[in-house]
C-alpha atoms as a PDB file:
ATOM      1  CA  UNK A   1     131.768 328.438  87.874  1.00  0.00           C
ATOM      2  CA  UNK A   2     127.871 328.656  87.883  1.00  0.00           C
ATOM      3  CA  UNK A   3     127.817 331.719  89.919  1.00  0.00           C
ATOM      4  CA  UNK A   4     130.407 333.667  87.496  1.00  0.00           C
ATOM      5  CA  UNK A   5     128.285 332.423  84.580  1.00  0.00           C
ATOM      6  CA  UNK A   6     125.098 333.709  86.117  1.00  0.00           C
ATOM      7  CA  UNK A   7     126.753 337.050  87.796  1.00  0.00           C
ATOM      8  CA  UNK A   8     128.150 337.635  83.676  1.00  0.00           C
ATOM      9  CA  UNK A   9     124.593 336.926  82.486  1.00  0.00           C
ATOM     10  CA  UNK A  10     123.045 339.541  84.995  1.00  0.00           C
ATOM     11  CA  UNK A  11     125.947 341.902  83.896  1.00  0.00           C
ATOM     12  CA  UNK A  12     125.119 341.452  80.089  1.00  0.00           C
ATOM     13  CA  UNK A  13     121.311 341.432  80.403  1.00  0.00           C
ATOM     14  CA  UNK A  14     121.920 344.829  82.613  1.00  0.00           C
ATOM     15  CA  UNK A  15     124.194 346.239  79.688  1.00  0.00           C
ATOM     16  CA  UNK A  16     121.631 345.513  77.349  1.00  0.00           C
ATOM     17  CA  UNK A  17     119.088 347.148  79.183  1.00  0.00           C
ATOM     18  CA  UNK A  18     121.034 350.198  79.570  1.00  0.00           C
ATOM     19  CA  UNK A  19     121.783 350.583  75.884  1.00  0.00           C
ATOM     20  CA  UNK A  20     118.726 350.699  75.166  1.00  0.00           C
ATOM     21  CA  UNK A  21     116.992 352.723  76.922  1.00  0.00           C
ATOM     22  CA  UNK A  22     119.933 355.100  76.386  1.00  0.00           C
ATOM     23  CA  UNK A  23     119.556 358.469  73.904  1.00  0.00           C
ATOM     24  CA  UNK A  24     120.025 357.651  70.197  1.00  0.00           C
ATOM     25  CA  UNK A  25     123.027 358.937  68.677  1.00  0.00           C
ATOM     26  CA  UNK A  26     122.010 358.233  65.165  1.00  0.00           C
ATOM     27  CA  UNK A  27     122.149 360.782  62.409  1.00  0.00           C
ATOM     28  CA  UNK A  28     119.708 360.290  59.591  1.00  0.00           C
ATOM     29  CA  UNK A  29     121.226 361.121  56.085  1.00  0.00           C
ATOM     30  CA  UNK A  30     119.605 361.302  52.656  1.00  0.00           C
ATOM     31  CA  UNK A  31     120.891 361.939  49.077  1.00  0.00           C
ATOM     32  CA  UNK A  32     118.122 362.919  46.931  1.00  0.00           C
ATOM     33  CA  UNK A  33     117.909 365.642  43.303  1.00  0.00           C
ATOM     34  CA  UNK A  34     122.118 366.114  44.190  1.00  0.00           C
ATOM     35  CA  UNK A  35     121.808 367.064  47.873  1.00  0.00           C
ATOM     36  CA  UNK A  36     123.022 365.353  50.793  1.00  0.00           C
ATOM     37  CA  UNK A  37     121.035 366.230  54.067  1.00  0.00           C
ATOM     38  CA  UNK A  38     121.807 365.384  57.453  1.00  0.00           C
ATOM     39  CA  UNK A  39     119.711 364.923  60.510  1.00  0.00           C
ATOM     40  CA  UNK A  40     120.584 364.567  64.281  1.00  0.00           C
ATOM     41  CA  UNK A  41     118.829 362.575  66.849  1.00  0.00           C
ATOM     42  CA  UNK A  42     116.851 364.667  69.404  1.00  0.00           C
ATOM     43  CA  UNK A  43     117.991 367.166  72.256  1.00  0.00           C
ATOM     44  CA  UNK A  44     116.219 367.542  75.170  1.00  0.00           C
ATOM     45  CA  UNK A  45     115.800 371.257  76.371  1.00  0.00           C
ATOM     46  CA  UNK A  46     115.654 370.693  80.016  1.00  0.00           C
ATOM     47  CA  UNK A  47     114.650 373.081  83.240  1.00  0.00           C
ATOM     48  CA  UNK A  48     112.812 374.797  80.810  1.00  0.00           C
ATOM     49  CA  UNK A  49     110.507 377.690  82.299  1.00  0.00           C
ATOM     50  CA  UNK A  50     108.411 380.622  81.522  1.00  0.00           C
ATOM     51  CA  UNK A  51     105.054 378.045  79.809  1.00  0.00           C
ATOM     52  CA  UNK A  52     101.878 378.679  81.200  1.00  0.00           C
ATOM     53  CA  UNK A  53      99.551 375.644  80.818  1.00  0.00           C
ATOM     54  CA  UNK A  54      98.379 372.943  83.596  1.00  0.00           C
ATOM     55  CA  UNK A  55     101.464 369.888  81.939  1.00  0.00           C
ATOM     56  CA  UNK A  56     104.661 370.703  81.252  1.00  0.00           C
ATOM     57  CA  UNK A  57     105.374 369.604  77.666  1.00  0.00           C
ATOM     58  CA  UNK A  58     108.876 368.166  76.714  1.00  0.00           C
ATOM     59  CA  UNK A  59     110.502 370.730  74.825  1.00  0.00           C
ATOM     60  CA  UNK A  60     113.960 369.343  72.459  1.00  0.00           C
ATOM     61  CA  UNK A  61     115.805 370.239  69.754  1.00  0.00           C
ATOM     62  CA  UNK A  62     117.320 368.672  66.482  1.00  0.00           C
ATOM     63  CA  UNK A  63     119.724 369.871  63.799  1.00  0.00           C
ATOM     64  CA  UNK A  64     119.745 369.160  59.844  1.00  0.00           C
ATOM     65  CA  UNK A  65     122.384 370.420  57.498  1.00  0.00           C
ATOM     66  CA  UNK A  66     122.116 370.336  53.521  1.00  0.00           C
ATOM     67  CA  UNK A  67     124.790 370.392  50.865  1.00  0.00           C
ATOM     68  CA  UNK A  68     125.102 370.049  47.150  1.00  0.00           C
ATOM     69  CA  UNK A  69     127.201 366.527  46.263  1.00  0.00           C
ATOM     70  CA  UNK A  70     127.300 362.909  47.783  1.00  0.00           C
ATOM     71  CA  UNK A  71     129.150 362.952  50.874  1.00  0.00           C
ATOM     72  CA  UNK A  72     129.785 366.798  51.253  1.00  0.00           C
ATOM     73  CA  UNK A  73     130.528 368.947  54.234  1.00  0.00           C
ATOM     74  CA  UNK A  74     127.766 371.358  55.027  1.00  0.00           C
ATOM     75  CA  UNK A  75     128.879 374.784  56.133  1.00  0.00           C
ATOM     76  CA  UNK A  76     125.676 375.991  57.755  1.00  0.00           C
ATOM     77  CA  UNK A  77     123.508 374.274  60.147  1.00  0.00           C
ATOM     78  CA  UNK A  78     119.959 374.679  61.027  1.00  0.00           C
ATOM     79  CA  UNK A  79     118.358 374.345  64.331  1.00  0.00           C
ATOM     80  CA  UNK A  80     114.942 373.304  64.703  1.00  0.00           C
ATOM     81  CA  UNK A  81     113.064 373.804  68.567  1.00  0.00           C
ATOM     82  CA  UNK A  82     109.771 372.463  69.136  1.00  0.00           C
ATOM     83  CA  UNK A  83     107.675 371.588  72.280  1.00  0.00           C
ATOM     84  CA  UNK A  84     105.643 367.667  72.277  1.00  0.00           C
ATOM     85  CA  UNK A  85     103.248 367.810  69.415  1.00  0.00           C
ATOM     86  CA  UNK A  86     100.829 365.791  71.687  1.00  0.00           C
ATOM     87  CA  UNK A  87     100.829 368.763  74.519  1.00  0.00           C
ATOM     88  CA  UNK A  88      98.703 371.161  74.556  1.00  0.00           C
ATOM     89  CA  UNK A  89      99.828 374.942  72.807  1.00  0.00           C
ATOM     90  CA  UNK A  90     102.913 376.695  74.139  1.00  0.00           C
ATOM     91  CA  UNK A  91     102.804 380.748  74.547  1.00  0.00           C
ATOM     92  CA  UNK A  92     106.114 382.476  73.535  1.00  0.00           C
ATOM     93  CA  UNK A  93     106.101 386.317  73.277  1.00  0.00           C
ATOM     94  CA  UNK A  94     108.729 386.465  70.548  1.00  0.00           C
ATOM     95  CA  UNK A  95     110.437 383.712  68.112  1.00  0.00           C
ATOM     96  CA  UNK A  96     113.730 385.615  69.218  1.00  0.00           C
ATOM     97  CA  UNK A  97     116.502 382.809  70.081  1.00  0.00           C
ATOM     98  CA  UNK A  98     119.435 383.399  72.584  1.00  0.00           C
ATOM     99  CA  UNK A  99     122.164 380.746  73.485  1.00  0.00           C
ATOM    100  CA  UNK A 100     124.603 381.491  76.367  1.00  0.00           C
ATOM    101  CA  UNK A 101     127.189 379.519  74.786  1.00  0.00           C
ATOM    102  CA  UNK A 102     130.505 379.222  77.596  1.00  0.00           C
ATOM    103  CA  UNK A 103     131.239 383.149  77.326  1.00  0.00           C
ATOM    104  CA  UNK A 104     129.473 383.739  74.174  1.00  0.00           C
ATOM    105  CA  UNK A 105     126.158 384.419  72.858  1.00  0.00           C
ATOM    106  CA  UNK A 106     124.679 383.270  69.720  1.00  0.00           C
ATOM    107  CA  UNK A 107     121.444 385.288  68.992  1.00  0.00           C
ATOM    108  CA  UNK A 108     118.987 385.381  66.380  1.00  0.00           C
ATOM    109  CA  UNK A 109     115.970 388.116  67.058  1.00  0.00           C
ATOM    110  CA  UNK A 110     112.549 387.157  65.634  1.00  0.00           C
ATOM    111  CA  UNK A 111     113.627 385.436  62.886  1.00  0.00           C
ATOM    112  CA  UNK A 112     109.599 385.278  62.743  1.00  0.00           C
ATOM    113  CA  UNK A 113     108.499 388.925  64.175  1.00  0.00           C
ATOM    114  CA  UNK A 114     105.264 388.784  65.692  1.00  0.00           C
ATOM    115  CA  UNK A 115     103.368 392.148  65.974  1.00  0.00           C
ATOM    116  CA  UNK A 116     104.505 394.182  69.431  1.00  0.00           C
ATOM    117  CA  UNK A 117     102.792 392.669  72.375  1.00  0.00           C
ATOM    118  CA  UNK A 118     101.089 389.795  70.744  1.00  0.00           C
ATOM    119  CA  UNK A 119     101.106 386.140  72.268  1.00  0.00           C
ATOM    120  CA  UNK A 120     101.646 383.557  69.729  1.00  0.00           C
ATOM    121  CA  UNK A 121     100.373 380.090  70.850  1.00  0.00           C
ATOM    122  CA  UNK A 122     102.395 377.119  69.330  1.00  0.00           C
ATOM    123  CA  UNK A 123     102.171 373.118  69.285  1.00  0.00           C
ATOM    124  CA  UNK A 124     104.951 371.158  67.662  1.00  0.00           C
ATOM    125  CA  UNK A 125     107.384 373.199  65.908  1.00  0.00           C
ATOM    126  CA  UNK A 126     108.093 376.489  67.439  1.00  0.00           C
ATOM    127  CA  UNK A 127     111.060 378.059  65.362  1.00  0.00           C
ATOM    128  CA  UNK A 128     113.913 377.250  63.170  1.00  0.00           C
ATOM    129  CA  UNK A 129     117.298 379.499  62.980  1.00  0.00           C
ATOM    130  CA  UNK A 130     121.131 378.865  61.201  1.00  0.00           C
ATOM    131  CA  UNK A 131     124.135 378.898  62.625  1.00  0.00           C
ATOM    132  CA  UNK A 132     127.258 378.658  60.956  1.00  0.00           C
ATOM    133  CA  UNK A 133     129.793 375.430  60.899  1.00  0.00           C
ATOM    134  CA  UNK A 134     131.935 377.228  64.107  1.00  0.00           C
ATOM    135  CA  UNK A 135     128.931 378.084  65.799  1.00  0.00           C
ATOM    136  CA  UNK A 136     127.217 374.770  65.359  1.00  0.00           C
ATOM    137  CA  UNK A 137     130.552 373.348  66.980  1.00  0.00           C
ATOM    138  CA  UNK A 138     130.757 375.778  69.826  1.00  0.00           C
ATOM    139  CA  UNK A 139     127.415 374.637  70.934  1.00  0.00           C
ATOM    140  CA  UNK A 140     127.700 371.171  70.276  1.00  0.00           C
ATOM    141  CA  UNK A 141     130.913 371.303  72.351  1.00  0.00           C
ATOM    142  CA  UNK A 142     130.361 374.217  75.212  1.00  0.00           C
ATOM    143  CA  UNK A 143     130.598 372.957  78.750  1.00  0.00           C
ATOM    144  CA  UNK A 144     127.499 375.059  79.574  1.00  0.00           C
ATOM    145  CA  UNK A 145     124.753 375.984  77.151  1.00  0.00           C
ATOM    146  CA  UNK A 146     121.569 378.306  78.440  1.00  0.00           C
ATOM    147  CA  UNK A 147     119.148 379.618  76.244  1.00  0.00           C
ATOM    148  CA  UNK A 148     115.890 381.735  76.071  1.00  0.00           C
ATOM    149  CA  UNK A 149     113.010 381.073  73.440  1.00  0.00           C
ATOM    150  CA  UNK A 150     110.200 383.801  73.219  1.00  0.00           C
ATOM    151  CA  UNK A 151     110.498 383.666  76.880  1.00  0.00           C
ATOM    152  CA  UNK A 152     110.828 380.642  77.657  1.00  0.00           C
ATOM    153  CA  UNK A 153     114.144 379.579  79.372  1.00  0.00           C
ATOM    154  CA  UNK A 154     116.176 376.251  78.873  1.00  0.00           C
ATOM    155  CA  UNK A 155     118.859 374.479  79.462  1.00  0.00           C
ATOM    156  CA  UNK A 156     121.250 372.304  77.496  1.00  0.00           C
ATOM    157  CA  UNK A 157     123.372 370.197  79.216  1.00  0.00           C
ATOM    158  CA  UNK A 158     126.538 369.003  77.747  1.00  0.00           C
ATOM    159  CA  UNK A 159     125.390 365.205  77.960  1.00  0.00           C
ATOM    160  CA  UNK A 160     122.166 365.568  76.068  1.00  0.00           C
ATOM    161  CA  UNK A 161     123.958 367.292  72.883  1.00  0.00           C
ATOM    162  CA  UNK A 162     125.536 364.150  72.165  1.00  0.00           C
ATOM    163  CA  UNK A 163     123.435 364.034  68.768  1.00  0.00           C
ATOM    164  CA  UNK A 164     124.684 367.460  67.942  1.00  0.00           C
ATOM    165  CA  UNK A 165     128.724 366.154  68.011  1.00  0.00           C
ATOM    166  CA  UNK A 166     127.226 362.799  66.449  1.00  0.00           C
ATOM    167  CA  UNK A 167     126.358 364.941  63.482  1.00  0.00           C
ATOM    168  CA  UNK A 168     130.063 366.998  63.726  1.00  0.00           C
ATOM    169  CA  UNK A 169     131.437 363.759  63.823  1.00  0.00           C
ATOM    170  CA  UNK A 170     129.796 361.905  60.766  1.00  0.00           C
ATOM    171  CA  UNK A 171     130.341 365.137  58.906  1.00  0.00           C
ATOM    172  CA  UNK A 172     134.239 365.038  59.572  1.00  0.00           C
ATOM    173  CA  UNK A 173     134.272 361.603  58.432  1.00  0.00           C
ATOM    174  CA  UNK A 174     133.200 362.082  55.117  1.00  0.00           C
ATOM    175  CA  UNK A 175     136.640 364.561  54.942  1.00  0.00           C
END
């Protein structure tokens, strides 16, 4: 009896443990002036290459969504990249953003233009771009997702866009 108490201890200490260190899959809402805003947790960008610099900063993404009325269903969502604010400056040659979505491609070219052949050096936020409510869901949902950012290429895997269904999934809630 002793040894099933302690071996269900150990189990439940371990579980705890686990959850916690485990990604967040909260998704920050506000109502303020009318508009309801929702935020998701982060995504890690992962096997990201194409940075020059001597550490490789973490590079993730988040979504928000806005819409007018308490409990509303947005229709467009916005996708926000950045690198570790605490690394040092990322170079990206464009602010171009491509997504290999399953068979599809979602692209949005230099929603920022920079001037032909100039190197834009970046820390924290690097760009935003919006994507419709069914292309929002395709990504959140894909079985593979790769993507390119000013050069830089990523991937993101169908276990770290948790947040992003999170977010679908509080959104279809509210209907």
């Amino acid at each position: 009896m002793l040894r099933a108490a302690s071996l269900s201890f150990g189990v439940l200490c371990t579980l705890i443990v686990v959850s916690a260190c485990g990604p967040s899959q909260a998704v920050n809402t506000n109502y303020e002036d009318g508009t309801m805003t929702y935020e998701s947790s982060n995504v890690r960008m992962s096997d990201v290459s194409g940075f020059t610099g001597l550490t490789k900063p973490r590079f993730e993404m988040y979504a928000t969504a806005s819409c007018s009325g308490a409990n509303c269903a947005p229709q467009t969502y916005t996708l926000h990249f950045r690198a570790d604010p605490g690394a040092g400056r990322v170079r990206i040659e464009s602010t171009s953003v491509l997504l290999a979505v399953d068979q599809d491609s979602l692209i949005w070219d230099d929603p920022f233009p920079l001037a032909k052949g100039q190197i834009f050096e970046v820390r924290g936020q690097i760009v935003t771009v919006d994507c419709s409510d069914e292309e929002f869901r395709s990504l959140a949902n894909a079985q593979t997702v790769h993507g390119d950012l000013g050069g830089l290429t990523f991937q993101l895997f169908h276990g770290n866009r948790e947040p992003l269904r999170a977010l679908i999934a509080r959104v279809d809630s509210l209907s």
